[in-house]
N, C-alpha and C. Protein backbone atom coordinates (compact mmCIF):
# COMPACT_ATOMS: atom_id res chain seq x y z
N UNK A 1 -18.50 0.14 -54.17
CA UNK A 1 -18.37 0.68 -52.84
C UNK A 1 -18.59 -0.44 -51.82
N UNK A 2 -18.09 -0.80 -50.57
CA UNK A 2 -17.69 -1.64 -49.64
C UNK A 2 -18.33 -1.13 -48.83
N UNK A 3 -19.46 -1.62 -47.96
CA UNK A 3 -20.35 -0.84 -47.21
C UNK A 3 -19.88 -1.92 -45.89
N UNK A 4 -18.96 -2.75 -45.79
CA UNK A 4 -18.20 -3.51 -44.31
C UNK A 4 -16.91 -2.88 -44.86
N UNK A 5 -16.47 -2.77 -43.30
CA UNK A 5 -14.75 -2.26 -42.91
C UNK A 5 -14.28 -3.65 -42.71
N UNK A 6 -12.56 -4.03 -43.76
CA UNK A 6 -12.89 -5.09 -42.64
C UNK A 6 -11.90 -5.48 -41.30
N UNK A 7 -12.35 -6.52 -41.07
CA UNK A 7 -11.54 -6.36 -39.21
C UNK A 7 -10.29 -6.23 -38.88
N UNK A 8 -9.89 -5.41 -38.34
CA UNK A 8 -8.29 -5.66 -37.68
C UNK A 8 -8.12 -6.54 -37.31
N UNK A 9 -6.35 -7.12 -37.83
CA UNK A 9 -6.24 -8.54 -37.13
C UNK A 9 -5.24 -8.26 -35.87
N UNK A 10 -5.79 -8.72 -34.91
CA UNK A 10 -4.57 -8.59 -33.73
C UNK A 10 -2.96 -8.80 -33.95
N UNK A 11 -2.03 -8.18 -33.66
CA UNK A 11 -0.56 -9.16 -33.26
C UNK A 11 -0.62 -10.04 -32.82
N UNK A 12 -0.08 -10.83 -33.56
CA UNK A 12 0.40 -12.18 -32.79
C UNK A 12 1.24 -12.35 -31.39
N UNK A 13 0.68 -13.44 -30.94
CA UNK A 13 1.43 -13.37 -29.37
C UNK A 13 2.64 -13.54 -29.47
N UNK A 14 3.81 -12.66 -28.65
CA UNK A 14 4.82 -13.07 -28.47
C UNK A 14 5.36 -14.29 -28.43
N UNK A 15 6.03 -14.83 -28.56
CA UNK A 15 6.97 -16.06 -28.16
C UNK A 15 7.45 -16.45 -27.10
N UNK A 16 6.87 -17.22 -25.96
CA UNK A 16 7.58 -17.22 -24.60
C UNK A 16 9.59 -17.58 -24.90
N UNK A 17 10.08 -17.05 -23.67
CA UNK A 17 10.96 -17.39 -23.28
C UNK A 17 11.83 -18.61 -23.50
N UNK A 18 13.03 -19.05 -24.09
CA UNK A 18 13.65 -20.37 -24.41
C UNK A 18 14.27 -20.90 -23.21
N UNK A 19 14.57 -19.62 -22.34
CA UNK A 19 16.23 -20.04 -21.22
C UNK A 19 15.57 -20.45 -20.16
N UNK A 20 13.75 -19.69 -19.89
CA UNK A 20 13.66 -19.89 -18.57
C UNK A 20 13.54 -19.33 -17.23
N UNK A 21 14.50 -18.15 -17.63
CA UNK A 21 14.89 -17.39 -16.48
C UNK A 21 14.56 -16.76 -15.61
N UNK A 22 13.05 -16.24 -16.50
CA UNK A 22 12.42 -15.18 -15.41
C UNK A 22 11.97 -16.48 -14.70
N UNK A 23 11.16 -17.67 -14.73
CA UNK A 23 10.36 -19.17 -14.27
C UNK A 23 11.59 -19.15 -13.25
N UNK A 24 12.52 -19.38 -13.49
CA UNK A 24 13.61 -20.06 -12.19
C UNK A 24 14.11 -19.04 -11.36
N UNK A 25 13.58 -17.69 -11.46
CA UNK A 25 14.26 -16.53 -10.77
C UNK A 25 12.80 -16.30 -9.80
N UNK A 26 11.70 -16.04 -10.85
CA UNK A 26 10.36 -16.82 -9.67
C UNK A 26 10.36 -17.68 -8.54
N UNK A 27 11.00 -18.67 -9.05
CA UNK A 27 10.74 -20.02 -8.08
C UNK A 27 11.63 -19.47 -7.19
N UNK A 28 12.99 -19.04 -7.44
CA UNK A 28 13.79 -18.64 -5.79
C UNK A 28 12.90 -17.82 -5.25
N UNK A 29 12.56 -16.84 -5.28
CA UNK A 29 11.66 -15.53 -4.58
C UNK A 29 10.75 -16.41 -4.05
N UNK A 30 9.79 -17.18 -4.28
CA UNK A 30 8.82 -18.04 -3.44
C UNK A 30 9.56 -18.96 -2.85
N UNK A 31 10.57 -19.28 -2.95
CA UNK A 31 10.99 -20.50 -2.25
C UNK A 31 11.71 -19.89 -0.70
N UNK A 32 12.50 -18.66 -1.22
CA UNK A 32 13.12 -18.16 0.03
C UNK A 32 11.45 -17.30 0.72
N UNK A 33 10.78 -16.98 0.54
CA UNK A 33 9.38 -16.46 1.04
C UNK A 33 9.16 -17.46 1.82
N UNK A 34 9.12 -18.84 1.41
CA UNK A 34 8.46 -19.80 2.36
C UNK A 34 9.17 -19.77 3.52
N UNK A 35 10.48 -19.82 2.86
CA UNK A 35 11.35 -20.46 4.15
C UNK A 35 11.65 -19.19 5.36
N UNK A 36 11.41 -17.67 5.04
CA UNK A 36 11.52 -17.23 5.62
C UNK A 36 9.75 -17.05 6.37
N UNK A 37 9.06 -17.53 5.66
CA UNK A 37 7.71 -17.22 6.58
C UNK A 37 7.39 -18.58 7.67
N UNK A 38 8.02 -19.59 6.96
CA UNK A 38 8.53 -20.97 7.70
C UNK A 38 8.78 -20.65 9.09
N UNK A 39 10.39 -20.09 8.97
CA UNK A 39 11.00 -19.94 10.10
C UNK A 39 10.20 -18.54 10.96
N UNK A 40 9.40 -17.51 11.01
CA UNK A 40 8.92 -16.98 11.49
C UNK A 40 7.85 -17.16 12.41
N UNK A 41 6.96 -18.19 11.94
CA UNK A 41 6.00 -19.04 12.18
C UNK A 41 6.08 -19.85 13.78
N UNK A 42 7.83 -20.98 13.22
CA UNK A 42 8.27 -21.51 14.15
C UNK A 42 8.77 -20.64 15.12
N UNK A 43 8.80 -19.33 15.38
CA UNK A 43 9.43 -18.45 16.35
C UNK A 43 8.95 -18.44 17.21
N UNK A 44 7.56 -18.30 16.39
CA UNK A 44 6.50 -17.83 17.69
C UNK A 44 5.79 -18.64 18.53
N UNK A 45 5.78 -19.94 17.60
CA UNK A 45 5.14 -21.13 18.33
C UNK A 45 6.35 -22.01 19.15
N UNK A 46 7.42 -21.85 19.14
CA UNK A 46 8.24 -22.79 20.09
C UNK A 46 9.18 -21.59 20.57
N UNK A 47 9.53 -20.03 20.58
CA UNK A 47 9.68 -18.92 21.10
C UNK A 47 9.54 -19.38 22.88
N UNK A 48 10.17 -18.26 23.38
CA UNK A 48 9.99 -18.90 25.04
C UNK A 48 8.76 -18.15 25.23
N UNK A 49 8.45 -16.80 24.47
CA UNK A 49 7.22 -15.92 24.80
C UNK A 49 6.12 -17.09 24.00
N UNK A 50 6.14 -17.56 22.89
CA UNK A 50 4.89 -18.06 22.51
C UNK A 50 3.33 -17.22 22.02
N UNK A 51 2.87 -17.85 21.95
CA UNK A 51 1.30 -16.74 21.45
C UNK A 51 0.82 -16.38 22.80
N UNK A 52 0.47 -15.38 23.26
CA UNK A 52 0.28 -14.55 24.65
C UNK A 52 -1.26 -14.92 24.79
N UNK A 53 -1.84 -15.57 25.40
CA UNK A 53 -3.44 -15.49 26.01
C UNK A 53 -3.84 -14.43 26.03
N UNK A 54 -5.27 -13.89 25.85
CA UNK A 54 -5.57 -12.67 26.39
C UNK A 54 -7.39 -12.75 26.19
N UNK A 55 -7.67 -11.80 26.79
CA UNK A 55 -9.30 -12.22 27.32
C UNK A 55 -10.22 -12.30 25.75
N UNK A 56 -9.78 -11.15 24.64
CA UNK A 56 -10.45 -10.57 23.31
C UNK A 56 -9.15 -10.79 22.66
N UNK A 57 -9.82 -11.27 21.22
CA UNK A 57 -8.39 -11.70 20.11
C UNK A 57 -8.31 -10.26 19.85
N UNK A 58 -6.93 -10.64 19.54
CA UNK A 58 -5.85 -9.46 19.22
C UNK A 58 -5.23 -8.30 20.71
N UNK A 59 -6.39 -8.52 21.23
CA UNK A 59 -5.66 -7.79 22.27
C UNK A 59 -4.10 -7.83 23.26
N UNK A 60 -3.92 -7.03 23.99
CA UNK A 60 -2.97 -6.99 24.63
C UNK A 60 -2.50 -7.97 25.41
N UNK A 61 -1.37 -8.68 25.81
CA UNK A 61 -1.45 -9.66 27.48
C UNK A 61 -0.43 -8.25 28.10
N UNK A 62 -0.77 -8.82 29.19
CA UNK A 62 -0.20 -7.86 30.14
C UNK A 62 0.41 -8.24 31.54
């Protein structure tokens, strides 16, 4: 009689990816992110309105 069980062995890890694809389909999605948070950025800081003064951050200008 065997008074130890013995251990389950985990699955083995998958095999990453050969082609790549999801890695280079990543990199566009962050790359166009930048460039669109890039150009948003620059809107506001060279914009004719610009960042508005106001007495308390976040508040209103008026």
């Amino acid at each position: 009689m065997c008074v130890f069980k013995s251990p389950k062995i985990p699955d083995p890890p998958k095999p990453a990816s050969t082609d790549y694809a999801e890695a280079v389909q990543q990199s566009d999605i962050e790359a166009r992110l930048r460039k669109r948070r890039a150009g948003a950025a620059a809107d506001v800081l060279t914009g004719p309105t610009g960042i508005p003064a106001t007495q308390t951050l976040g508040g209103t200008a008026q």
